[in-house]
N, C-alpha and C. Protein backbone atom coordinates (compact mmCIF):
# COMPACT_ATOMS: atom_id res chain seq x y z
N UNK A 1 26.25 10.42 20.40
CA UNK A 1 27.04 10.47 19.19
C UNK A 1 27.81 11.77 19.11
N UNK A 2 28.82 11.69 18.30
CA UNK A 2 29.82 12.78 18.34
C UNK A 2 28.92 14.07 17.10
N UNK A 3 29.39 14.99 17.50
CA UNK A 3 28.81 16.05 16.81
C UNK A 3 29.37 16.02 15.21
N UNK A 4 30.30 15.26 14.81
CA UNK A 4 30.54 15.08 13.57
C UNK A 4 29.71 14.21 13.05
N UNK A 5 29.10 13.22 13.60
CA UNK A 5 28.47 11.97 12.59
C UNK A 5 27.04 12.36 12.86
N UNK A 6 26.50 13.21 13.73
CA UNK A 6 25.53 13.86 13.68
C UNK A 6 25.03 14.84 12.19
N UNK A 7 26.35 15.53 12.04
CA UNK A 7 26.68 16.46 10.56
C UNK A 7 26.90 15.97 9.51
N UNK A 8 27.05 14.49 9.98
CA UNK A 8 27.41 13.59 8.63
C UNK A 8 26.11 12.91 8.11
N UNK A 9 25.32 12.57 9.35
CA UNK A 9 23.88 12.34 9.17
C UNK A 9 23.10 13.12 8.38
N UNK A 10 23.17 14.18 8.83
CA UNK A 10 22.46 15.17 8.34
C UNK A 10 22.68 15.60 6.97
N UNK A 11 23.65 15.44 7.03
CA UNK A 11 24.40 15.48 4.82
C UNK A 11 23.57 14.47 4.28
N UNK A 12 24.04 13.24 4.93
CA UNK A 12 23.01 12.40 4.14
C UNK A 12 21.99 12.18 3.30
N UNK A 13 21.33 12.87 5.17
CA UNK A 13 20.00 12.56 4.64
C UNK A 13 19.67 13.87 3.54
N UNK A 14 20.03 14.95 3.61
CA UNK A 14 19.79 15.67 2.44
C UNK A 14 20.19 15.95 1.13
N UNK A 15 21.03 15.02 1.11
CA UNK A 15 21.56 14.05 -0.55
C UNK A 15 20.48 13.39 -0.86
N UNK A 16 20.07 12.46 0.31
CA UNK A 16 19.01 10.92 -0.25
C UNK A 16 18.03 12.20 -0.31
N UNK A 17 17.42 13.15 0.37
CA UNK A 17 15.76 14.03 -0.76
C UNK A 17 16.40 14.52 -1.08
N UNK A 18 17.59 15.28 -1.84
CA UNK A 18 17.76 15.61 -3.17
C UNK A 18 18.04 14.45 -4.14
N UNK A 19 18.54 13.60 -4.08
CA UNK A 19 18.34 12.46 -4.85
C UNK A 19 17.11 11.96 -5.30
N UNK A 20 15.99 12.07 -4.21
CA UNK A 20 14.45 11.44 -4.47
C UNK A 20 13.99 12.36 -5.16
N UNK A 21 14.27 13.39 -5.20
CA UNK A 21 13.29 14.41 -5.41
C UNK A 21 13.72 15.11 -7.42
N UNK A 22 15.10 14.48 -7.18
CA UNK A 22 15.68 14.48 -8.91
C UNK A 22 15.40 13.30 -9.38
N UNK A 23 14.70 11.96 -9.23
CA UNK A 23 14.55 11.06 -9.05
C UNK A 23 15.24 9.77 -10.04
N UNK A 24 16.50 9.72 -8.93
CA UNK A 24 17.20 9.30 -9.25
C UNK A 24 17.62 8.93 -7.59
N UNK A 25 19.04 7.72 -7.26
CA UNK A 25 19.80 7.81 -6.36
C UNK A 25 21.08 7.98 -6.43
N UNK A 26 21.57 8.53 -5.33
CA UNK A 26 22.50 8.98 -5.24
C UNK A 26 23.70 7.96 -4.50
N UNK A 27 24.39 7.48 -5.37
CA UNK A 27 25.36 6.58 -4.82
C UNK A 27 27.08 6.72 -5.09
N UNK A 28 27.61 6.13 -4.15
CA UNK A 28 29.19 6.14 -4.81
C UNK A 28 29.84 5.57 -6.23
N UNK A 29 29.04 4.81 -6.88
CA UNK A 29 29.22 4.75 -7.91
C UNK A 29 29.13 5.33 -9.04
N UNK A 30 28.18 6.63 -8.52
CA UNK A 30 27.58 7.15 -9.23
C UNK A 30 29.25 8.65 -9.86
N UNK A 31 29.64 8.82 -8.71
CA UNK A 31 30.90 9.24 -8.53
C UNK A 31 31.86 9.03 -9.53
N UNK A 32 31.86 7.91 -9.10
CA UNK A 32 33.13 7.24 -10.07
C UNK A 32 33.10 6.85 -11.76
N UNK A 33 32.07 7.74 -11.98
CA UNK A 33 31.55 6.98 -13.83
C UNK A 33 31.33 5.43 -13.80
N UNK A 34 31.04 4.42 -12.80
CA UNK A 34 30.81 3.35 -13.28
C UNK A 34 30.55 1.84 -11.83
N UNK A 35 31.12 0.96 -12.52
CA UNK A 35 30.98 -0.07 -11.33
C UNK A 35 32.47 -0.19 -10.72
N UNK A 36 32.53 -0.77 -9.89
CA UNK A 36 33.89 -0.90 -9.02
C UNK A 36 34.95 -1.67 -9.64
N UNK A 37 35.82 -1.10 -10.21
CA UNK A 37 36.85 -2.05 -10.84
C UNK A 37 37.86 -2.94 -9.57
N UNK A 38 39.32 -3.35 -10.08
CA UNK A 38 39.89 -3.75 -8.96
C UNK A 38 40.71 -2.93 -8.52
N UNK A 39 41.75 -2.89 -7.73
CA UNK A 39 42.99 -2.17 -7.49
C UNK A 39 42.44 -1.05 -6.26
N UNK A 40 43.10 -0.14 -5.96
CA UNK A 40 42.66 1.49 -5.36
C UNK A 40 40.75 1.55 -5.34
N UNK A 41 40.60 1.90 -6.30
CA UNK A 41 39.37 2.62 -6.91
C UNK A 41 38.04 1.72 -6.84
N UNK A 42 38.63 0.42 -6.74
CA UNK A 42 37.21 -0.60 -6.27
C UNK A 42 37.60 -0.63 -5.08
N UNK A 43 38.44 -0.52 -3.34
CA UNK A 43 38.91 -0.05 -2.06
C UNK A 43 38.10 1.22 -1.55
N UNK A 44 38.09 1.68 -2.95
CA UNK A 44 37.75 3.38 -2.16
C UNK A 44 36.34 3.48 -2.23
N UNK A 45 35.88 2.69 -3.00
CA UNK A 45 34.06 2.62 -3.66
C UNK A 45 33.67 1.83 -2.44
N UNK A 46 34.18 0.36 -1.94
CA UNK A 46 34.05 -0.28 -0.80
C UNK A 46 33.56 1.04 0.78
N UNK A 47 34.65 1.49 0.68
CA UNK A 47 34.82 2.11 1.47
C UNK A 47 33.46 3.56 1.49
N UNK A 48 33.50 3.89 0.54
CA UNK A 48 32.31 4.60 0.69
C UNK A 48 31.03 4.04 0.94
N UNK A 49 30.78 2.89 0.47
CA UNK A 49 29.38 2.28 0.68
C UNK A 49 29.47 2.07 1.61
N UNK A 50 30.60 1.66 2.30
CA UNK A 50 30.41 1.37 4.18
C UNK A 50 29.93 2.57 4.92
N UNK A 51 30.65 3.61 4.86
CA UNK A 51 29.94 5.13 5.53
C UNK A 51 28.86 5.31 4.88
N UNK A 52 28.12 5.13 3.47
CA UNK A 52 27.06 4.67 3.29
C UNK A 52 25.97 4.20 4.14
N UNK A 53 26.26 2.81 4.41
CA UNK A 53 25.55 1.89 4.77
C UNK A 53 25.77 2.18 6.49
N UNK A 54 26.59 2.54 6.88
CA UNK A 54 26.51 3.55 8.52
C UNK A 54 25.99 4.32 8.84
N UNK A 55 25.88 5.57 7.67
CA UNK A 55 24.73 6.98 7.82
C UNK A 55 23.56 6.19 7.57
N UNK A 56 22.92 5.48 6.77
CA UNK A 56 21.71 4.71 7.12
C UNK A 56 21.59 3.95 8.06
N UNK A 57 22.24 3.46 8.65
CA UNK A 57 21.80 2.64 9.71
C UNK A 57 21.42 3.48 11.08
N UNK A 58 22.43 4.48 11.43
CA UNK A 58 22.21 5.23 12.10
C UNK A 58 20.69 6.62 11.88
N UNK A 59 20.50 6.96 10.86
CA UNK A 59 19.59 7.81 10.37
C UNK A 59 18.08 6.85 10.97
N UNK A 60 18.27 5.43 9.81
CA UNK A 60 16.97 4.63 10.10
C UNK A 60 16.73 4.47 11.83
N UNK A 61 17.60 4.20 12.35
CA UNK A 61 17.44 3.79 13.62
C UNK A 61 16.86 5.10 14.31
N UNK A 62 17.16 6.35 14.23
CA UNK A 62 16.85 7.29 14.57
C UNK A 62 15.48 7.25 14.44
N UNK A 63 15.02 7.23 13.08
CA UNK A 63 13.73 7.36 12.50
C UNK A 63 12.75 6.47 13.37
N UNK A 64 13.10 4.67 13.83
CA UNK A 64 12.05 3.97 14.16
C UNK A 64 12.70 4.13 15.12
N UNK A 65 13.04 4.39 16.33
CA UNK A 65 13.36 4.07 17.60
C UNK A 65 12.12 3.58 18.44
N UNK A 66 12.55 3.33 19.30
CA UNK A 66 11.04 2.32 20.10
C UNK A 66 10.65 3.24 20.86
N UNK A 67 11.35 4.18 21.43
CA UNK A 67 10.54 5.42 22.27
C UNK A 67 9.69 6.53 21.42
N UNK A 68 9.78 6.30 19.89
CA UNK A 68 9.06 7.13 19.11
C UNK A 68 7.66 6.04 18.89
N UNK A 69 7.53 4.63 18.95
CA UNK A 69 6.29 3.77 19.41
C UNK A 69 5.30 3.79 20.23
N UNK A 70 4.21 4.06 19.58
CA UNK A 70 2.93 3.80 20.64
C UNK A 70 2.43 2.36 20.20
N UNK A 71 2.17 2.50 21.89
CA UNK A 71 1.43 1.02 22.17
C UNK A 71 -0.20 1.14 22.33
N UNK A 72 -0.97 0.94 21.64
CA UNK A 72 -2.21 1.07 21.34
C UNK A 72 -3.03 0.01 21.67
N UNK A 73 -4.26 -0.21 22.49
CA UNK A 73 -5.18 -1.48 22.34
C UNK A 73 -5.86 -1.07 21.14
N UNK A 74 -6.26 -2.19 20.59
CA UNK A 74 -7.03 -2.38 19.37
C UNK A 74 -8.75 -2.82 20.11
N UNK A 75 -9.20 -2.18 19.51
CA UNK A 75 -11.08 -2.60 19.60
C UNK A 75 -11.90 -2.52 18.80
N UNK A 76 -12.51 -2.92 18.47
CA UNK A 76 -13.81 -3.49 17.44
C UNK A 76 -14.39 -2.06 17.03
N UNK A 77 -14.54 -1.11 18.12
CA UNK A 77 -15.25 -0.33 17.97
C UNK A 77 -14.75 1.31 17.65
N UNK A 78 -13.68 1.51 18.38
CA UNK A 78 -12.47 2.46 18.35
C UNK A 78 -11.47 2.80 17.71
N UNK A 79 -11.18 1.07 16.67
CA UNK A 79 -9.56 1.10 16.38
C UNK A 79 -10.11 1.75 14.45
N UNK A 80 -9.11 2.20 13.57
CA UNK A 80 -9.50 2.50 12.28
C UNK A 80 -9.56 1.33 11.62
N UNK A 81 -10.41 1.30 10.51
CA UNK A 81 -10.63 -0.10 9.73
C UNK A 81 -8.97 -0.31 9.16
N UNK A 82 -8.58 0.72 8.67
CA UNK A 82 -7.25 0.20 8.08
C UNK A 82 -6.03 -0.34 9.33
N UNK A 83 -6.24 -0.16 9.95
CA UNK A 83 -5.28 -0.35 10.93
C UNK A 83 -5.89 -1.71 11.38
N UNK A 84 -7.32 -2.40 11.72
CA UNK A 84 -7.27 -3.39 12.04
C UNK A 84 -7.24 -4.91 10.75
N UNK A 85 -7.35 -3.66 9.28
CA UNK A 85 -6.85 -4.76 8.33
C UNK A 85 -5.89 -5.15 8.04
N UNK A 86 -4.64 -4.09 8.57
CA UNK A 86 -3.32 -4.71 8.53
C UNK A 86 -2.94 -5.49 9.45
N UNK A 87 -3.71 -5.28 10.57
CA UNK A 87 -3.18 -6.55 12.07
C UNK A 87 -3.88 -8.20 11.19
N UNK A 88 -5.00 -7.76 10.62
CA UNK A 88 -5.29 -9.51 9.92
C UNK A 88 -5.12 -9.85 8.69
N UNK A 89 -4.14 -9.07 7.89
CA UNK A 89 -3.39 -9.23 6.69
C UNK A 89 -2.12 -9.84 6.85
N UNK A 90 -1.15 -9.56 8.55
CA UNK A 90 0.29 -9.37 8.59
C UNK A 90 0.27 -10.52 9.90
N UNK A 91 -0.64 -10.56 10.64
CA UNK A 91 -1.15 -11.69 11.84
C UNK A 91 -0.02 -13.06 11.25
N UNK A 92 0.99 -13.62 11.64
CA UNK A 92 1.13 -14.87 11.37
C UNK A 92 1.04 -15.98 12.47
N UNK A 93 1.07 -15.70 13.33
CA UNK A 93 0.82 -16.36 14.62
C UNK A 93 -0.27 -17.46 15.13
N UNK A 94 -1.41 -16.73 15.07
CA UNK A 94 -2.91 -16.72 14.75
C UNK A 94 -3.16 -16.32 14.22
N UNK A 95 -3.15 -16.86 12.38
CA UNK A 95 -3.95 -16.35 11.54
C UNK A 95 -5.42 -16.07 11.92
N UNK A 96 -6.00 -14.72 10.96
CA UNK A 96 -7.27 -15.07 10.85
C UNK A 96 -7.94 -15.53 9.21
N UNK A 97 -8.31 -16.59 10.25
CA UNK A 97 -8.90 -17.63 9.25
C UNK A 97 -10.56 -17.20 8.15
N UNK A 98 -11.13 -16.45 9.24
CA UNK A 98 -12.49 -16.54 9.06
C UNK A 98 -13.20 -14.42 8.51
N UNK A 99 -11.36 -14.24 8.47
CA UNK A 99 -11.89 -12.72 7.63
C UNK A 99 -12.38 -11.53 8.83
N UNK A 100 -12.91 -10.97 8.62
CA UNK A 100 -13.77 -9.76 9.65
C UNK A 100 -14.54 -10.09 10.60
N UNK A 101 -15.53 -10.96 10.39
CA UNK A 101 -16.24 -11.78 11.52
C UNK A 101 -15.66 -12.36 12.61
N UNK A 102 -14.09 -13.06 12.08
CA UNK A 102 -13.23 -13.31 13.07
C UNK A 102 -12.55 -12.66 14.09
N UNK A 103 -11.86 -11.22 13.45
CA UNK A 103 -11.55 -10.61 13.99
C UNK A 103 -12.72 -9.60 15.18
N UNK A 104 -13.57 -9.34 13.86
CA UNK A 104 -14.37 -9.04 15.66
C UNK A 104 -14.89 -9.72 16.52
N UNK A 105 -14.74 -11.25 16.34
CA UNK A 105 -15.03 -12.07 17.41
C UNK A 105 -13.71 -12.07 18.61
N UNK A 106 -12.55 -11.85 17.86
CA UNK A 106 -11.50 -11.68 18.89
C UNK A 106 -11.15 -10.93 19.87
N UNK A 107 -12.14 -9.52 19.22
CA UNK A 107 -12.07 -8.22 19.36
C UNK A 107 -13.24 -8.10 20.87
N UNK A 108 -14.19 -8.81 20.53
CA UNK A 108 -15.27 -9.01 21.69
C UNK A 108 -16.23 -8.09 21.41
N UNK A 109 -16.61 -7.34 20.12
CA UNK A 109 -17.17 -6.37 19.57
C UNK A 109 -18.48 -6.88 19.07
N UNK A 110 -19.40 -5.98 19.35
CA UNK A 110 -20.50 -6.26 18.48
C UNK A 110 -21.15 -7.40 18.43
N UNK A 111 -22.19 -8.09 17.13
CA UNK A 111 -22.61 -8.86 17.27
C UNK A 111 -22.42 -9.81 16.06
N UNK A 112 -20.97 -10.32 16.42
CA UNK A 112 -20.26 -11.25 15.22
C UNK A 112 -21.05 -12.51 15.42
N UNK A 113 -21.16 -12.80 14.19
CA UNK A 113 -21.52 -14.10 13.95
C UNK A 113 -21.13 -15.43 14.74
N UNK A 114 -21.78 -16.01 15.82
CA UNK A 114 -20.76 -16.65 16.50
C UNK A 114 -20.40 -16.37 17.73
N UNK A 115 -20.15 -14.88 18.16
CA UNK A 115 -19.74 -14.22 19.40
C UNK A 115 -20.49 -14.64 20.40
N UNK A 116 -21.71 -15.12 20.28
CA UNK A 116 -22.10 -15.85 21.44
C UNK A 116 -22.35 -17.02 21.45
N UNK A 117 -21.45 -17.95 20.76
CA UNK A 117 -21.98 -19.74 20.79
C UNK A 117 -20.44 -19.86 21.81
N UNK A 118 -19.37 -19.27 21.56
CA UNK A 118 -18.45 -19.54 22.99
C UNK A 118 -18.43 -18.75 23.53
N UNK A 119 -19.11 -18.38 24.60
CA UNK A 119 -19.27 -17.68 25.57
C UNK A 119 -18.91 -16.25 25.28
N UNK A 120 -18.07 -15.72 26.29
CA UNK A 120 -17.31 -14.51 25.98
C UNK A 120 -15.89 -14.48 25.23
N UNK A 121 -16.27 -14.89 24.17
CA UNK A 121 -14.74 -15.20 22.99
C UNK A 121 -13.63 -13.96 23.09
N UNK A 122 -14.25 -12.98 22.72
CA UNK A 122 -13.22 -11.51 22.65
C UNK A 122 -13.09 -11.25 23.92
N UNK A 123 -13.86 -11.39 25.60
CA UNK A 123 -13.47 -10.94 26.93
C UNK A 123 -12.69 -10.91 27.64
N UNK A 124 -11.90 -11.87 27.14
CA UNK A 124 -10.15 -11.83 27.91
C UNK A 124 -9.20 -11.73 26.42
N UNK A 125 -9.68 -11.93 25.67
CA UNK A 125 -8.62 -11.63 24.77
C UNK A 125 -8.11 -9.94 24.51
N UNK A 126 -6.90 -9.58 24.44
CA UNK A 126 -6.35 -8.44 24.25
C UNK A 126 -5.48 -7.61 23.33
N UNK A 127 -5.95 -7.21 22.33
CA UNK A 127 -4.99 -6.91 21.06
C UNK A 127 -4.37 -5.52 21.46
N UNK A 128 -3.10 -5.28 20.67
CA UNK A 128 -2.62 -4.20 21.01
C UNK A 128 -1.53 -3.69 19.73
N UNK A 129 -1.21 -2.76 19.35
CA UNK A 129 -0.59 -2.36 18.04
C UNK A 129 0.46 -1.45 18.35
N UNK A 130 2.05 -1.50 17.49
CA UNK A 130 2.98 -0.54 18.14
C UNK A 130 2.52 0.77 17.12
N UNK A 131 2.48 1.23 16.67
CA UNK A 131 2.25 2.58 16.01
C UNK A 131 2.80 4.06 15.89
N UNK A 132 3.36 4.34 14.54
CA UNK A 132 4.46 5.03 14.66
C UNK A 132 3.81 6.58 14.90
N UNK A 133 3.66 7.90 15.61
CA UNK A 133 3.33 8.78 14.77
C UNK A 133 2.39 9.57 13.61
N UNK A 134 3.60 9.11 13.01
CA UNK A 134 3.83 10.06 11.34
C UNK A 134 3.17 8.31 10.37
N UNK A 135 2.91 7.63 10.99
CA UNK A 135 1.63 6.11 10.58
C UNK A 135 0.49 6.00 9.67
N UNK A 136 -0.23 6.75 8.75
CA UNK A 136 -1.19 7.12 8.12
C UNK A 136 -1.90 5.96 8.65
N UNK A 137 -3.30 6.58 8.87
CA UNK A 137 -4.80 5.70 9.57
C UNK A 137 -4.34 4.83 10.53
């Protein structure tokens, strides 16, 4: 990126936390005393929400990029409780049906209820989580 939209980024983003932090947002309308009329002045409001909606896109993308992702196995025994309650809260694929017991049957952990009427249930199965960082638990 060019060293200007880098500087433009960076304005941004320190409008949006001074905006959060007066708590309030900070928008082009906010500019103009009002909502976008027609003529000029609803063109130019357009026009700002687009460089708007560009410094965010570019900022966000920055923020989640996939090389800032870890790829994590998940285990019964290792992984944090909150982290394996959001994999069976957000799961749509294979739901889990059967709550915690399930999941550590998937997990191959411990001595779930069940974990040994099919054989080795969790032994080839393999969970894994992308995980940001700055991720709490």
């Amino acid at each position: 990126p060019a060293a200007g939209s880098s500087a433009a980024t960076a304005a941004a983003a320190t409008a949006a936390a001074a905006a959060a932090e007066a708590g309030s947002v900070a928008s082009p309308l906010a500019a103009e005393g009002g909502e976008a009329g027609e003529g000029e002045r609803g063109e130019g409001l357009r026009e700002r929400w687009r460089a708007l909606d560009g410094s965010l896109r570019r900022l966000l993308s920055t923020w989640f990029d996939q090389g800032l992702l870890n790829l994590e196995p998940l285990s019964w025994e290792t992984s944090p409780a909150g982290l394996l309650g959001r994999v069976m809260q957000y799961e749509r694929v294979h739901p889990f049906t059967g709550g915690w017991p399930d999941l550590q049957r998937r997990l191959g952990g411990g001595d779930a209820d069940g974990a040994s009427e099919g054989g080795a249930a969790g032994r080839y199965n393999r969970m894994f989580a992308l995980t940001h960082p700055r991720m709490p638990g």
